[in-house]
Protein backbone atom coordinates (compact mmCIF):
# COMPACT_ATOMS: atom_id res chain seq x y z
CA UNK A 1 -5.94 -10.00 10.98
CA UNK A 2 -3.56 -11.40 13.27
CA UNK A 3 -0.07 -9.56 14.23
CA UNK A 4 2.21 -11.65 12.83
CA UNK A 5 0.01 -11.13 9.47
CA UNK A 6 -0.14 -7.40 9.75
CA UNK A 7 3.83 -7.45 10.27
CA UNK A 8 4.80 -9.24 7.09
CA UNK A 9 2.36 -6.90 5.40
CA UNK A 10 4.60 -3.50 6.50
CA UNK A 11 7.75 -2.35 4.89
CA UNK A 12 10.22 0.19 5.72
CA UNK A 13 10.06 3.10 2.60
CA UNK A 14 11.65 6.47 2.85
CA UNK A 15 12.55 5.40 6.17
CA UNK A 16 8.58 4.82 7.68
CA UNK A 17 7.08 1.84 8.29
CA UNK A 18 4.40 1.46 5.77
CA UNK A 19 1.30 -0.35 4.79
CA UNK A 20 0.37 -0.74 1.32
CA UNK A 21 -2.89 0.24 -0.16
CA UNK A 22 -4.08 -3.39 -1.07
CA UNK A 23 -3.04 -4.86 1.77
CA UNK A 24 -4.72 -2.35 4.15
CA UNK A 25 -7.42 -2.53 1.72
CA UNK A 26 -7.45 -6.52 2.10
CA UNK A 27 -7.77 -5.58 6.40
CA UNK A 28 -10.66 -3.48 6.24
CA UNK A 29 -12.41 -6.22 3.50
CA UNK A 30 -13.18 -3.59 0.57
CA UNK A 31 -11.42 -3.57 -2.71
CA UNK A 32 -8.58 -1.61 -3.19
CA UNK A 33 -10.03 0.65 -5.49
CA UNK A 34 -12.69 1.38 -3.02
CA UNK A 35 -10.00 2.54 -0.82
CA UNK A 36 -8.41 4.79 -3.25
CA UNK A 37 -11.92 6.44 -4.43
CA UNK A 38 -12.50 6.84 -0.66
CA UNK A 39 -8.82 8.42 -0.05
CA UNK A 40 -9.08 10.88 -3.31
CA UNK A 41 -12.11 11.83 -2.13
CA UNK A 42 -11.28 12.95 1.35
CA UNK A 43 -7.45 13.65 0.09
CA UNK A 44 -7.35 16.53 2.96
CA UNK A 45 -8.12 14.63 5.80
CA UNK A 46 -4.63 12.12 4.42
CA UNK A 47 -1.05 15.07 4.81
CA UNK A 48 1.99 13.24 3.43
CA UNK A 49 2.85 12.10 6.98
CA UNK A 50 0.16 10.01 6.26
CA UNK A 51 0.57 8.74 3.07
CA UNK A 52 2.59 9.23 -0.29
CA UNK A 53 2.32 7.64 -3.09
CA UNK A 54 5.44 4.94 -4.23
CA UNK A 55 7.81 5.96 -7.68
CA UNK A 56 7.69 3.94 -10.10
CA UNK A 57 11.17 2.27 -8.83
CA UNK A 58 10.49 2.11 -5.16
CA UNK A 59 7.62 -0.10 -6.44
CA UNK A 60 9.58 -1.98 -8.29
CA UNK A 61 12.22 -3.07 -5.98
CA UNK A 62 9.13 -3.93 -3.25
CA UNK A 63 7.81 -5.88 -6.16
CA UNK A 64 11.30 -7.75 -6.17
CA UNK A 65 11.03 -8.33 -2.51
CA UNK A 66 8.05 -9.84 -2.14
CA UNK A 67 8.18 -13.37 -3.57
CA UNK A 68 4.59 -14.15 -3.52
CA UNK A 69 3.35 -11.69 -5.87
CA UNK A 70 2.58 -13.80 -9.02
CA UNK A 71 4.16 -12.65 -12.38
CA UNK A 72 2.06 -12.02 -15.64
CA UNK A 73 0.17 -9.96 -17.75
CA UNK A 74 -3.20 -8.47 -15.23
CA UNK A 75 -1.30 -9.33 -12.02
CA UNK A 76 0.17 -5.76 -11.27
CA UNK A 77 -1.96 -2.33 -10.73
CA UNK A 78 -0.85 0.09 -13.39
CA UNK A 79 -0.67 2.62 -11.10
CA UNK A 80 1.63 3.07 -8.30
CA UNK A 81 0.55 1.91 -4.95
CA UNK A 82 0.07 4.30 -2.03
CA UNK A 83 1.75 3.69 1.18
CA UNK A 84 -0.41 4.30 4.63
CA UNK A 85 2.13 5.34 7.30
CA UNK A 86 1.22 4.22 10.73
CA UNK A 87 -0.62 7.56 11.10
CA UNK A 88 -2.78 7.03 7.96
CA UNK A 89 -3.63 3.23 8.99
């Protein structure tokens, strides 16, 4: 993935810069679910430095941000994302 790519992919929550489970799942080519089994399996090896998991409302207003996310019923995770600080990349 090029730089310019990986940049529009990071946002700035709780004051980190953070990459988002899908789209760091999207980098390493695996499914984002695969990525989340893989995390919750190992969840010692991942402190909150290097990742927490968004609120409800932070997700939200990213949602509202990002203006290529399609709308609809299927289109959004019911789950929260979790956000990779530069550590957890």
């Amino acid at each position: 993935m090029e730089l310019q790519i990986i940049q529009t992919k990071t946002f700035r929550i709780r004051g980190q810069m953070v990459m988002l489970d899908f789209d760091l799942a999207e980098l390493y080519e695996v499914e984002t679910r695969v990525l989340n089994q893989a995390v919750k399996r190992n969840i010692e090896r991942f402190p909150e430095d290097f990742m927490f998991q968004l609120t409800r409302d932070e997700y939200t207003v990213l949602r509202s941000q990002i203006v290529t996310l399609e709308k609809g019923r299927g289109k959004f995770s019911q789950y929260n994302p979790f956000a990779f600080t530069e550590h957890g990349v």
